[in-house]
C-alpha atoms as a PDB file:
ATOM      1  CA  UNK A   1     -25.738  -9.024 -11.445  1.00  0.00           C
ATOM      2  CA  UNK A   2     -22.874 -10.118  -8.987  1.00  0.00           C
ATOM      3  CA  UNK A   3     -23.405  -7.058  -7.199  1.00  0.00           C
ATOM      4  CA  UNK A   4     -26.502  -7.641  -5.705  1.00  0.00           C
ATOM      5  CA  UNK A   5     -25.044 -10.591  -3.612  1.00  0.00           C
ATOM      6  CA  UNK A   6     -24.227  -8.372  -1.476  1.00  0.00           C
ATOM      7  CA  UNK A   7     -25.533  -4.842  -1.785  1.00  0.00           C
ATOM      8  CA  UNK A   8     -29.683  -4.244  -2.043  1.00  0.00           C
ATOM      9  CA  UNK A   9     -29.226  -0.344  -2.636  1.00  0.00           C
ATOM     10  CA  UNK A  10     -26.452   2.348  -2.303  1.00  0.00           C
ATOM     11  CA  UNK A  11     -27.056   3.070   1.630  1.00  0.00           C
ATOM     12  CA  UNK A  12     -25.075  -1.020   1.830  1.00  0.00           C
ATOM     13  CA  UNK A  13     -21.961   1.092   0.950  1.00  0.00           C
ATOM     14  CA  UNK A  14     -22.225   3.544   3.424  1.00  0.00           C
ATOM     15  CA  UNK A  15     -19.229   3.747   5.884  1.00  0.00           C
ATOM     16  CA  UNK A  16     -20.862   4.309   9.487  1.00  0.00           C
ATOM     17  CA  UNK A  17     -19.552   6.660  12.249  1.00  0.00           C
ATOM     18  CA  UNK A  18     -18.332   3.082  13.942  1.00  0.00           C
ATOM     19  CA  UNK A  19     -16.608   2.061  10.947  1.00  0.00           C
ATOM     20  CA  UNK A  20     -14.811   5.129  10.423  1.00  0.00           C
ATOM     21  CA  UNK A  21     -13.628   5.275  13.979  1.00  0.00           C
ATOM     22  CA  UNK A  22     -12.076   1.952  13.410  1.00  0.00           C
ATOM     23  CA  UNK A  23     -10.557   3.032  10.790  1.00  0.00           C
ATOM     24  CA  UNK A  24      -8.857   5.317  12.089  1.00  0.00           C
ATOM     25  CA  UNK A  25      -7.482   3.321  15.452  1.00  0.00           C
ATOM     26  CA  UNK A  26      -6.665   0.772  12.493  1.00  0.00           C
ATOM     27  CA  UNK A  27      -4.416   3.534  10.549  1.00  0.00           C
ATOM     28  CA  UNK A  28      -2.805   4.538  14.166  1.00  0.00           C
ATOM     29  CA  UNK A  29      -1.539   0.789  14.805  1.00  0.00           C
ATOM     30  CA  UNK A  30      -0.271   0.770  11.229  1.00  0.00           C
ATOM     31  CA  UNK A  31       1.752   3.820  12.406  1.00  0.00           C
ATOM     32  CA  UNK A  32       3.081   2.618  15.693  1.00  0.00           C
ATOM     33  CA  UNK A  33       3.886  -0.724  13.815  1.00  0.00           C
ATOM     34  CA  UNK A  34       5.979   1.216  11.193  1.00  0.00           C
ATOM     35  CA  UNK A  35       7.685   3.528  14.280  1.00  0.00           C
ATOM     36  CA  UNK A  36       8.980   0.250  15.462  1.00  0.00           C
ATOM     37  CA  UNK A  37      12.208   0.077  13.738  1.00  0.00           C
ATOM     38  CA  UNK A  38      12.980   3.719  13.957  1.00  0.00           C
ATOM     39  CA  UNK A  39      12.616   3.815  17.390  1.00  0.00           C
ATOM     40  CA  UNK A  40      15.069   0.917  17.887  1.00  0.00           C
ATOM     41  CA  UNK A  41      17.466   2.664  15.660  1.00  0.00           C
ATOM     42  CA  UNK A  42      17.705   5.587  17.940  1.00  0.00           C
ATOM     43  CA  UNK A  43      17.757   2.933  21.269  1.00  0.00           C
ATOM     44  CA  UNK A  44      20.891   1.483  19.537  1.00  0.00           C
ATOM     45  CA  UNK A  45      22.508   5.087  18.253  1.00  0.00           C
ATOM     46  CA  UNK A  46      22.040   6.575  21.740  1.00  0.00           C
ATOM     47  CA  UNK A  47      24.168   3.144  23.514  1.00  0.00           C
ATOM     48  CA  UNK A  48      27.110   3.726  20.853  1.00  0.00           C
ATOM     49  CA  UNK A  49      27.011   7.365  20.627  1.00  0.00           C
ATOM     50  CA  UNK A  50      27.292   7.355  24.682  1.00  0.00           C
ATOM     51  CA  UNK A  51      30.892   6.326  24.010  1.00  0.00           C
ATOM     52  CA  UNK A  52      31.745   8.937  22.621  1.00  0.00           C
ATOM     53  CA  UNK A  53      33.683  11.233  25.743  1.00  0.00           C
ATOM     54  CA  UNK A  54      32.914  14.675  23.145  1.00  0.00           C
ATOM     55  CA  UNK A  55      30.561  15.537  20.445  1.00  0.00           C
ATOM     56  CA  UNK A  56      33.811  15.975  18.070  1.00  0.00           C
ATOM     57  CA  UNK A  57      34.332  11.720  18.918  1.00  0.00           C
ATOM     58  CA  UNK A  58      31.497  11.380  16.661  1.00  0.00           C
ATOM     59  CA  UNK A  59      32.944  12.579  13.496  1.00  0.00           C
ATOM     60  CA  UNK A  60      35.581   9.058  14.136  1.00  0.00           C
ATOM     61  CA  UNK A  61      32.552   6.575  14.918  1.00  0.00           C
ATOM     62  CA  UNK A  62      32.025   5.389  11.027  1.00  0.00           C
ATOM     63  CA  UNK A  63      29.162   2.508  12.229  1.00  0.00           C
ATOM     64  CA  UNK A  64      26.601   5.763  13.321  1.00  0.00           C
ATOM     65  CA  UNK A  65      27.374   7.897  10.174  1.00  0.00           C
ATOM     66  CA  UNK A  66      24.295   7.298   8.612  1.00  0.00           C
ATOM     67  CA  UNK A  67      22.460   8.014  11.549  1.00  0.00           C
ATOM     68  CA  UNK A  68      24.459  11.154  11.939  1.00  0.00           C
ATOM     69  CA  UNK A  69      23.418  12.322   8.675  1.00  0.00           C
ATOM     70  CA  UNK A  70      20.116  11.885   9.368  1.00  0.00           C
ATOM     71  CA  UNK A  71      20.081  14.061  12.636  1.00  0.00           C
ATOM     72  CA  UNK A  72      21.878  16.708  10.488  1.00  0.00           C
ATOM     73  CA  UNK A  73      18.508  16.896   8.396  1.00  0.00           C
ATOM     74  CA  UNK A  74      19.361  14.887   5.593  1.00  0.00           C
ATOM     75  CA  UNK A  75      16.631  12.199   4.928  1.00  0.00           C
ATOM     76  CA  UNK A  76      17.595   9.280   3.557  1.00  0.00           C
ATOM     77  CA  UNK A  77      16.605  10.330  -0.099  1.00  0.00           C
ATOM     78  CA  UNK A  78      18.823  13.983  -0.410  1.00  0.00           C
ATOM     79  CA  UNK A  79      21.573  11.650   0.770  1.00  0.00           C
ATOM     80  CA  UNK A  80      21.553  10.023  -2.470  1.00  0.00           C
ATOM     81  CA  UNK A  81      22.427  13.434  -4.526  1.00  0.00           C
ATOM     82  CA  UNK A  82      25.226  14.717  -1.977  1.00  0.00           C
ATOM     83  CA  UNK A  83      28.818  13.887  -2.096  1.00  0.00           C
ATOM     84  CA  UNK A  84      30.279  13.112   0.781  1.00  0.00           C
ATOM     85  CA  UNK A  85      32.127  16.062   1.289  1.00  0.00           C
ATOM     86  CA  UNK A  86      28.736  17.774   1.500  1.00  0.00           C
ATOM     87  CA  UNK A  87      27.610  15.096   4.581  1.00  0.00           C
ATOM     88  CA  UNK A  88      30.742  15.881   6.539  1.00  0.00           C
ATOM     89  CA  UNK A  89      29.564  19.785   6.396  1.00  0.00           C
ATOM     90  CA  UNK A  90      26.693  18.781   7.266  1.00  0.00           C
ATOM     91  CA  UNK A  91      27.602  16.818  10.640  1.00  0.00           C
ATOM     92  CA  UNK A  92      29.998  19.394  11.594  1.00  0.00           C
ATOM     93  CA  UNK A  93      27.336  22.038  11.191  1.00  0.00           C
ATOM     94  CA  UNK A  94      25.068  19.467  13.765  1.00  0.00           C
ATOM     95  CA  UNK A  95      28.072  19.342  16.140  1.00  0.00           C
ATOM     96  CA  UNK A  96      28.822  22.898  16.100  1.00  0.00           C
ATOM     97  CA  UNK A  97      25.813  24.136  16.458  1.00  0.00           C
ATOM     98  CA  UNK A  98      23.563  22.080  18.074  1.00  0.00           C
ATOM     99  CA  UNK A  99      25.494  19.046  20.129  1.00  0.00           C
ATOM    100  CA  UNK A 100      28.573  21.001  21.146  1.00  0.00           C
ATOM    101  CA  UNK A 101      26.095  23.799  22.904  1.00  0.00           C
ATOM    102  CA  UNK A 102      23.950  20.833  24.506  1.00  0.00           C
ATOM    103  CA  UNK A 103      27.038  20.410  26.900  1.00  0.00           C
ATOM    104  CA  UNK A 104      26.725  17.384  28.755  1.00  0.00           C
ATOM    105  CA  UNK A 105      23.278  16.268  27.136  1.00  0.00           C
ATOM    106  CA  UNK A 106      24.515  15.924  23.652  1.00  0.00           C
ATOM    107  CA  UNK A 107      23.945  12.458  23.296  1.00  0.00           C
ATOM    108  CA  UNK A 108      20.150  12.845  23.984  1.00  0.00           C
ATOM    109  CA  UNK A 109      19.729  16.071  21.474  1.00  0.00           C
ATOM    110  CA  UNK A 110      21.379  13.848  18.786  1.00  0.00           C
ATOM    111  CA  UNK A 111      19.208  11.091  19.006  1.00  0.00           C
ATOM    112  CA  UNK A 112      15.940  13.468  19.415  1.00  0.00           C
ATOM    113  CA  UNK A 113      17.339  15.446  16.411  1.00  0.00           C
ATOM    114  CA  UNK A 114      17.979  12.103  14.584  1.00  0.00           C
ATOM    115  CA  UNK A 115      13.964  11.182  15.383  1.00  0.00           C
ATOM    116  CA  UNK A 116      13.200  14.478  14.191  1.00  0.00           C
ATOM    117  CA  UNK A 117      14.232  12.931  10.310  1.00  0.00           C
ATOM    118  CA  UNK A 118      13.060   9.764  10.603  1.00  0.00           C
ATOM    119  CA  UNK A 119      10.071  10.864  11.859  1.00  0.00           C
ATOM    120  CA  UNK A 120       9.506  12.668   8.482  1.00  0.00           C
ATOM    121  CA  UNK A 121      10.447   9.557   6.411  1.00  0.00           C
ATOM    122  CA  UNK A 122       8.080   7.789   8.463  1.00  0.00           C
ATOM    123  CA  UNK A 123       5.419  10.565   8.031  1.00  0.00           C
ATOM    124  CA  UNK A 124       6.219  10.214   4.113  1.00  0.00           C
ATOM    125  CA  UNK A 125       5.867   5.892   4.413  1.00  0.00           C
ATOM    126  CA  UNK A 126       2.110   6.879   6.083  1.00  0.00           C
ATOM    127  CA  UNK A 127       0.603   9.433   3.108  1.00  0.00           C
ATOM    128  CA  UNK A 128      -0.366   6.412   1.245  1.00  0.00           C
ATOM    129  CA  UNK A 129      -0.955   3.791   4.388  1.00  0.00           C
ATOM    130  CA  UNK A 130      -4.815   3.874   3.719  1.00  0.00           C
ATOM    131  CA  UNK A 131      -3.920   2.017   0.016  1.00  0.00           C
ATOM    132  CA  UNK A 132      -1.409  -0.753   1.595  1.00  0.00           C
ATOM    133  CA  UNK A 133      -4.255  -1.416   4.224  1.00  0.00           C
ATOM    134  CA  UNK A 134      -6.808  -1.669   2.027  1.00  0.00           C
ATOM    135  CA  UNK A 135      -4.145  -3.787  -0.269  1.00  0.00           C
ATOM    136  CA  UNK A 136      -3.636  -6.259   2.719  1.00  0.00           C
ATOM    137  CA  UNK A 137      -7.342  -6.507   3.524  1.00  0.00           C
ATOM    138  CA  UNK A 138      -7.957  -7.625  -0.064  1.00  0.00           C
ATOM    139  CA  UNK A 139      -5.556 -10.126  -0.331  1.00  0.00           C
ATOM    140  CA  UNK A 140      -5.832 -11.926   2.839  1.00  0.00           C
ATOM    141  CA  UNK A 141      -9.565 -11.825   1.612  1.00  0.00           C
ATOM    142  CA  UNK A 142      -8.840 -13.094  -1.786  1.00  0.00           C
ATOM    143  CA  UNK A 143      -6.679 -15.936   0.116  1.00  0.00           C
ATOM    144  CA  UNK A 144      -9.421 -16.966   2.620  1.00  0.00           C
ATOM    145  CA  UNK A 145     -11.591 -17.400  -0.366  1.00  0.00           C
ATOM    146  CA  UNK A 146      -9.380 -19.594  -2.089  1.00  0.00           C
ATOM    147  CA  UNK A 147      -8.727 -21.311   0.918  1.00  0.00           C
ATOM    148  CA  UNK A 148     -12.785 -21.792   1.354  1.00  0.00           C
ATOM    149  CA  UNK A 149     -12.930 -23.826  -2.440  1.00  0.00           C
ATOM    150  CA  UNK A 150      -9.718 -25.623  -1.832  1.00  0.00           C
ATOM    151  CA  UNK A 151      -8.095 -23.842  -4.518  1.00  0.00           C
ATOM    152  CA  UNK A 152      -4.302 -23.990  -3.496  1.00  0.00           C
ATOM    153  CA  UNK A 153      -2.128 -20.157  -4.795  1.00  0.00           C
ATOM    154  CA  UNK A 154       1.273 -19.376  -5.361  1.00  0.00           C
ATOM    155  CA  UNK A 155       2.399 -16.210  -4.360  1.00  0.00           C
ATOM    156  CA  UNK A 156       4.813 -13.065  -5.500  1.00  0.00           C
ATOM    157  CA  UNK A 157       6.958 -11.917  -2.813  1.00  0.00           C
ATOM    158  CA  UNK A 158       7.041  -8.142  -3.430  1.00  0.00           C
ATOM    159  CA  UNK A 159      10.785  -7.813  -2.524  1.00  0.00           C
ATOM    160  CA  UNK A 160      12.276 -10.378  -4.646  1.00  0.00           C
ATOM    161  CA  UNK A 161      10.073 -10.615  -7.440  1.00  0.00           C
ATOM    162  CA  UNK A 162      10.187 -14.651  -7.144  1.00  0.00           C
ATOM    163  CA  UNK A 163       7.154 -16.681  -7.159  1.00  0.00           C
ATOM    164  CA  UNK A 164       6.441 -19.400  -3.866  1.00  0.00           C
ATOM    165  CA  UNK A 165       4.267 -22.212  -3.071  1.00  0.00           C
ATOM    166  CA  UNK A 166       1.590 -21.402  -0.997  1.00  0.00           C
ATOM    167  CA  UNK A 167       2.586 -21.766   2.485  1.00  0.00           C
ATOM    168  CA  UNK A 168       0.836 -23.625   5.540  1.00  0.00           C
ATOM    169  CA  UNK A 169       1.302 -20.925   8.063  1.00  0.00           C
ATOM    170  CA  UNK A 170       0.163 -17.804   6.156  1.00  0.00           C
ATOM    171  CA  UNK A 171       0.501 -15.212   8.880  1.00  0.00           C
ATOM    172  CA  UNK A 172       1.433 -11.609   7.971  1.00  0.00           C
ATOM    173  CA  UNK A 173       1.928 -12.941   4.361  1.00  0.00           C
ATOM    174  CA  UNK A 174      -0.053 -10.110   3.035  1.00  0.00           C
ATOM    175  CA  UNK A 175       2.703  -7.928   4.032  1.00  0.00           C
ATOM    176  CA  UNK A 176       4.626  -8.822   1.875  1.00  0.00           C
ATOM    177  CA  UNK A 177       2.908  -9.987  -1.161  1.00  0.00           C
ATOM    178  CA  UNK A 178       2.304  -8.288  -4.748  1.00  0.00           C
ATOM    179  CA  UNK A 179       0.251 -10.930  -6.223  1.00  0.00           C
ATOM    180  CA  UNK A 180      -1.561 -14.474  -6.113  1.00  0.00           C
ATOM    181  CA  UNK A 181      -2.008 -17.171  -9.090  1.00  0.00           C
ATOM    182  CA  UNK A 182      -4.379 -20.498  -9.073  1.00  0.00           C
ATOM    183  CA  UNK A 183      -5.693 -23.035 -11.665  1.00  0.00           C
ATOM    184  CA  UNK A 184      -9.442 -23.460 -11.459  1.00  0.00           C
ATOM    185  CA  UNK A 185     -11.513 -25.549 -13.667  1.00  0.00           C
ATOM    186  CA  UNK A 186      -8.589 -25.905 -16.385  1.00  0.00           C
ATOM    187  CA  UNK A 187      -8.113 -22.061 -16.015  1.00  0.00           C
ATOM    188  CA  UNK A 188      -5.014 -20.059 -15.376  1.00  0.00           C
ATOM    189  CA  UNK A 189      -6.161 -17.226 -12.886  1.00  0.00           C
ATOM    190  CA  UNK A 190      -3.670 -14.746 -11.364  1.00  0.00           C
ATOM    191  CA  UNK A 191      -4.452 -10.921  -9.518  1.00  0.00           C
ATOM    192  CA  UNK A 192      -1.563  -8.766  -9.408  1.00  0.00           C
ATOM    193  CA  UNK A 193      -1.530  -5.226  -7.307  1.00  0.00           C
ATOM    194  CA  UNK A 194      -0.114  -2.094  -8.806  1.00  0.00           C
ATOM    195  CA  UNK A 195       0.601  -2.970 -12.623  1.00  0.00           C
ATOM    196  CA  UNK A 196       1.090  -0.744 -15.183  1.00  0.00           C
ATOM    197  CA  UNK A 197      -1.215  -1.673 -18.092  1.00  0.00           C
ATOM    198  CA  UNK A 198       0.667  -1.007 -21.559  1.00  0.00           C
ATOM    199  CA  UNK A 199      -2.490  -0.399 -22.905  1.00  0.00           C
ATOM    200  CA  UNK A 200      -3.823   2.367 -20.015  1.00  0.00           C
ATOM    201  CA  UNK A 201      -0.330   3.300 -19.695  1.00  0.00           C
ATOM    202  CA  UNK A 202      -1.150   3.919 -16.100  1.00  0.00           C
ATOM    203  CA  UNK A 203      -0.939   1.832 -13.112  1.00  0.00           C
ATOM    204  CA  UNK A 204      -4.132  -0.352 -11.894  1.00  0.00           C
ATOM    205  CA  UNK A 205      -4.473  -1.054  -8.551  1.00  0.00           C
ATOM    206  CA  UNK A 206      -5.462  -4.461  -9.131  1.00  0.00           C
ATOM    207  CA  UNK A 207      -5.918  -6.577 -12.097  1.00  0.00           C
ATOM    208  CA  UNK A 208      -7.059  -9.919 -12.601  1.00  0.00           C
ATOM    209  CA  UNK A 209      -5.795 -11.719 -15.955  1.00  0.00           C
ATOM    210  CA  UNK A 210      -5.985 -14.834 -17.811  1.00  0.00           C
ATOM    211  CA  UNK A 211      -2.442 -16.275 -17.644  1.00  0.00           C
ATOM    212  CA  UNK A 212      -0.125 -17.951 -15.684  1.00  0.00           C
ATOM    213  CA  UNK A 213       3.281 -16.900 -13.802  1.00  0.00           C
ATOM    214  CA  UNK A 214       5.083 -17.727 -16.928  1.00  0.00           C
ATOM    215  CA  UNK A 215       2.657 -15.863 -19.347  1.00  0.00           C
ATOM    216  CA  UNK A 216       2.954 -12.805 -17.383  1.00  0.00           C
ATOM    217  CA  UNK A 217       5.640 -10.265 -19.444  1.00  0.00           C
ATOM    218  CA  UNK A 218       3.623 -11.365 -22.586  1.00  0.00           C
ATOM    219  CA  UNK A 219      -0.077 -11.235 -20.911  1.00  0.00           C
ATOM    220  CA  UNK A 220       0.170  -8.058 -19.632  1.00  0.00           C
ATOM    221  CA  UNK A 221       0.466  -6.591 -23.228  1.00  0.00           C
ATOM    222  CA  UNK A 222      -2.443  -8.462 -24.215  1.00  0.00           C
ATOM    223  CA  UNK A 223      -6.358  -6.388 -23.934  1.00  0.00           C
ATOM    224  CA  UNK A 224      -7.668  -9.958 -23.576  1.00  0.00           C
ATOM    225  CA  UNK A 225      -5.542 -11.100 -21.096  1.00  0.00           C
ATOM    226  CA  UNK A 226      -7.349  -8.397 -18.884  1.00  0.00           C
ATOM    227  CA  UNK A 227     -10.442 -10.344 -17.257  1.00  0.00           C
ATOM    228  CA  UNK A 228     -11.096  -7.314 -14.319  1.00  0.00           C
ATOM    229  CA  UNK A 229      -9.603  -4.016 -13.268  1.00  0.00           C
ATOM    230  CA  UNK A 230      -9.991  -2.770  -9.904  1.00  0.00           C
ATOM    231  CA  UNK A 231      -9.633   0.616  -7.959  1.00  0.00           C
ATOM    232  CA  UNK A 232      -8.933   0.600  -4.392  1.00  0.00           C
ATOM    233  CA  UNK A 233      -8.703   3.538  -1.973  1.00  0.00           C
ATOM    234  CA  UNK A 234      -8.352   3.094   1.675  1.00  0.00           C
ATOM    235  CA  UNK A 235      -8.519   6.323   2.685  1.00  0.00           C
ATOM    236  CA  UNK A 236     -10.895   6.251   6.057  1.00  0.00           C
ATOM    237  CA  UNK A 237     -11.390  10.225   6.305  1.00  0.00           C
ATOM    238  CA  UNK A 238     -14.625  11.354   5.541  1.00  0.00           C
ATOM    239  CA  UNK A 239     -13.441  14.935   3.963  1.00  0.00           C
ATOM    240  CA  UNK A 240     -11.313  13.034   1.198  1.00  0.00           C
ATOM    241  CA  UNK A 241     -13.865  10.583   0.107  1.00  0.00           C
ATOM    242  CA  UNK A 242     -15.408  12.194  -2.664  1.00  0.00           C
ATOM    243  CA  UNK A 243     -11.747  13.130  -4.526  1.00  0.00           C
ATOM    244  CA  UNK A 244     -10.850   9.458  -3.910  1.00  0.00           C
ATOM    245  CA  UNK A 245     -14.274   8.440  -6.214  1.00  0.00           C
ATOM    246  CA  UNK A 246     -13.635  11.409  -8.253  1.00  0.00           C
ATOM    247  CA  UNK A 247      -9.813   9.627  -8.771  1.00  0.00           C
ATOM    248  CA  UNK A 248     -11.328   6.030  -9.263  1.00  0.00           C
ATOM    249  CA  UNK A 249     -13.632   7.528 -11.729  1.00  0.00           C
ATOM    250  CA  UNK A 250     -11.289   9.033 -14.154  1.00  0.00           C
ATOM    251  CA  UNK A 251      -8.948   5.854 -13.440  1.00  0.00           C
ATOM    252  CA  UNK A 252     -11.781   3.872 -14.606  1.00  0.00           C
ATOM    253  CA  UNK A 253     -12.786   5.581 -17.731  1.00  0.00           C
ATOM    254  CA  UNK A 254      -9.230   5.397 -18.962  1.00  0.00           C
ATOM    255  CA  UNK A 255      -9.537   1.928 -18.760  1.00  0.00           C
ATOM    256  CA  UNK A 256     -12.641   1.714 -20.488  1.00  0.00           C
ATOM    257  CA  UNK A 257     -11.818   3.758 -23.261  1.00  0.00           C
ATOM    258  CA  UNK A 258      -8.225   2.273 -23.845  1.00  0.00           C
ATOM    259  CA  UNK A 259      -9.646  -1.425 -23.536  1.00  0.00           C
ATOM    260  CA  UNK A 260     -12.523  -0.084 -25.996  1.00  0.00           C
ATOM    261  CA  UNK A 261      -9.958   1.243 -28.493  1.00  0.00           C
ATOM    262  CA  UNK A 262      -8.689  -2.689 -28.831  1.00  0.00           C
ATOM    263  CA  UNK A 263     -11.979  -4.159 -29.001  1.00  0.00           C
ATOM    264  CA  UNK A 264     -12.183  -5.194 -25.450  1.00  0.00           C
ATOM    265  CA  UNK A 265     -14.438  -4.335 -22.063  1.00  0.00           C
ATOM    266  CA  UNK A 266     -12.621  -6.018 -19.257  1.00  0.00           C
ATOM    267  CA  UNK A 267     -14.472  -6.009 -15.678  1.00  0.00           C
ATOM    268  CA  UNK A 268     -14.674  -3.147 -13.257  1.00  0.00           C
ATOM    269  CA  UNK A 269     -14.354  -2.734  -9.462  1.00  0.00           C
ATOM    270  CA  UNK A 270     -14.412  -0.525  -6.972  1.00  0.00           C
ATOM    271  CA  UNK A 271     -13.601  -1.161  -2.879  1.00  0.00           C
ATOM    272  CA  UNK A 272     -13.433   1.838  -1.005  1.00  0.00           C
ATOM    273  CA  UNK A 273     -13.087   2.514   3.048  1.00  0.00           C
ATOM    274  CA  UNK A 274     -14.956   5.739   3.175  1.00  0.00           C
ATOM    275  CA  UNK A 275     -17.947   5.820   0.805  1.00  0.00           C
ATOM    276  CA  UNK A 276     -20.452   8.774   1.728  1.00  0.00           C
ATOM    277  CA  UNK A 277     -23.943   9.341   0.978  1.00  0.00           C
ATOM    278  CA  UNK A 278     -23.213  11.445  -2.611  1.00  0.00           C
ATOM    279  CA  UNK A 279     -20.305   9.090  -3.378  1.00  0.00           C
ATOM    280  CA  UNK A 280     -22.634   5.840  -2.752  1.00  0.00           C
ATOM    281  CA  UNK A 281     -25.858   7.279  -4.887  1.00  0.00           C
ATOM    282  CA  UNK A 282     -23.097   7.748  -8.009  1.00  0.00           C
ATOM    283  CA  UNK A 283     -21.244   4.347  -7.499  1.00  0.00           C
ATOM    284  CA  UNK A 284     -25.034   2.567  -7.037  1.00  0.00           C
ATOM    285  CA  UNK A 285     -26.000   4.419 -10.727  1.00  0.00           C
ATOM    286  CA  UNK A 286     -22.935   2.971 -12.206  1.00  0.00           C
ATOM    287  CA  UNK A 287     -23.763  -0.603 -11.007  1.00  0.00           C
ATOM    288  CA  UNK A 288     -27.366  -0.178 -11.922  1.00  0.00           C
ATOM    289  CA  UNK A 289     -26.428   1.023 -15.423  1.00  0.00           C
ATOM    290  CA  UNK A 290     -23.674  -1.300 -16.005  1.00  0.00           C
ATOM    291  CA  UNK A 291     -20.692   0.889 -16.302  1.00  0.00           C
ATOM    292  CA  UNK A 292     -19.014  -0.417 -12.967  1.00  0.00           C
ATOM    293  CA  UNK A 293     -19.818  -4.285 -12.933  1.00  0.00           C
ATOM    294  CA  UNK A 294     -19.021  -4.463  -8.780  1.00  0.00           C
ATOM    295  CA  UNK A 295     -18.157  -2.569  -5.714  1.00  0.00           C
ATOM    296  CA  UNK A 296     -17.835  -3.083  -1.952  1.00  0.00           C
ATOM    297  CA  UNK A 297     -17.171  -1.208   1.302  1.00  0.00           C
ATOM    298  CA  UNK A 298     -13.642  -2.123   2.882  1.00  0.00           C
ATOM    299  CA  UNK A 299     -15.200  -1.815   6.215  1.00  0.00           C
ATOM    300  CA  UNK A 300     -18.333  -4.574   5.886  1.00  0.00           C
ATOM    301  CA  UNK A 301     -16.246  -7.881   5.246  1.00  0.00           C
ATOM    302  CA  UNK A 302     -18.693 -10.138   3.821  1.00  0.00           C
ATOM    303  CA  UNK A 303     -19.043  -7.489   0.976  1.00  0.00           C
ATOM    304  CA  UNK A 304     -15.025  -7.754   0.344  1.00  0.00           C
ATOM    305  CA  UNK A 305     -15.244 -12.023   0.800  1.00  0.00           C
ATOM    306  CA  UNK A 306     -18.364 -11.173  -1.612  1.00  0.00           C
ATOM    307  CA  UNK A 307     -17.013  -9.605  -3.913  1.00  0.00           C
ATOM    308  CA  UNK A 308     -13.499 -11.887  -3.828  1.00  0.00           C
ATOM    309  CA  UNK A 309     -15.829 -14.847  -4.437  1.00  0.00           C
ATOM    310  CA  UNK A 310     -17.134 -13.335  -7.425  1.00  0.00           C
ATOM    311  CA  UNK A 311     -13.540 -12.523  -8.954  1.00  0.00           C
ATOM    312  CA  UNK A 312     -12.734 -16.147  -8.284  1.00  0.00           C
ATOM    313  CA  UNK A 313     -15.741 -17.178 -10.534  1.00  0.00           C
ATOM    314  CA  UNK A 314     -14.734 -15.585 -13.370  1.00  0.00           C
END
């Protein structure tokens, strides 16, 4: 049982008080990190909008007009279904009524009200932060593990879709990467994150498959293509733990019964960041009893290079 590498009962998944504090200070760098650009955005809209001798100058500067939209309340995404009669309404509603009466100071309430927006798309970017984490933490796992058996990867950039050598100064690479292939033993081995499964007709947070970067469009119809399916929730707050499992659960039992339907019984995982005492008895039953094949804590690291060593045996 691969499991049992590294986990001798269910209180090995446990996520400690010290591991959840972590966890957190790890989700507030994530959020300072993706602050970053919006706060250089207002820097440079506060230098050219202190040009401007009148809040009414504004209306004529067309290089800040998206960032005047913004500080009208319009996030990025409304934008998209208003014409742009409707935006210049908008901005003359924001000069009216909020620069014009700032007097003097108008420059500074535009670029607080133009942080007010982005700090709701950024708010938006963080509600599912915990999964890219935990994404990032399995892949530059999955790479150092590769990296351990010589096994040289190519890579899918998750921008452009295209396909890249492995590179000799990997830094930060898991930022931007969807998926990882390698040829082991006279085997084609690839993991790709977030892929809709024809068959599940659902997206799978991870899936390992039997093919190569060519095969992929046709492998990914295929139930035997499918060698493991993995859940991954990197939530670190105690209070939403169990409704993560409870999500991972019903995500996994679509997969068996789909897979079941064609004849097939792929592989199961589960790596979670916050696994409590209830949620680690029922995860250690399914391991015992064979319904979940392995499982790991994101916050122990030999149990994610554990289990990434075991999904490079298969």
């Amino acid at each position: 049982m691969s499991y049992t590498s590294h986990l001798k009962s269910a209180d090995n998944l446990l996520t400690t008080y010290e591991q959840t504090r972590a966890g957190f200070i790890s989700l507030a760098l994530e959020r300072n990190r993706r602050a970053t650009p919006h706060v250089k955005l207002a820097r440079a809209l506060k230098v050219t909008a202190s040009k401007a001798s009148a809040p009414s100058k504004l209306l004529g500067m067309k290089e800040i007009r998206l960032s005047l939209i913004a500080a009208a309340g319009i996030s990025d995404k409304a934008a998209k279904h208003m014409s742009e009669e409707n935006k210049d309404e908008a901005i003359n509603n924001l000069i009216a009524k909020f620069l014009e009466p700032a007097g003097s100071a108008f420059v500074e309430e535009l670029v607080y009200r133009f942080l007010l927006t982005r700090g709701d798309t950024l708010g938006g970017s963080m509600r599912n932060v915990g999964g890219a984490l935990a994404q990032r933490k399995l892949t530059r796992a999955m790479i150092s593990a590769l990296a351990i058996t010589g096994i040289r990867y190519r890579w899918l950039h998750s921008t452009s879709g295209q396909w890249s050598d492995m590179l000799d100064d990997d830094s930060d690479i898991e930022l931007r990467l969807r998926g990882l292939s390698w040829h082991k033993k006279n085997k084609d081995r690839m993991i790709i994150f977030n892929l809709t499964v024809p068959i599940v007709k659902h997206n799978v947070d991870v899936c390992l498959l039997d093919c190569n970067e060519k095969e992929l469009s046709g492998c990914r119809k295929k139930p035997e293509s499918y060698l493991a399916l993995g859940e991954l929730k990197g939530g670190i707050d105690p209070a939403g733990a169990d409704e993560h499992w409870k999500t991972a659960s019903k995500a996994f039992d679509r997969i068996r019964k789909s897979f079941a339907a064609q004849h097939q019984s792929p592989k199961t995982f589960f790596l979670g960041a916050s696994i409590q005492k209830k949620m680690a008895s029922e995860i250690w039953s399914e391991l015992e009893a064979g319904t979940l094949t392995n499982a790991a804590n994101f916050s122990v690291p030999d149990q994610i290079a554990s289990l990434c060593s075991w999904l490079i045996s298969l």
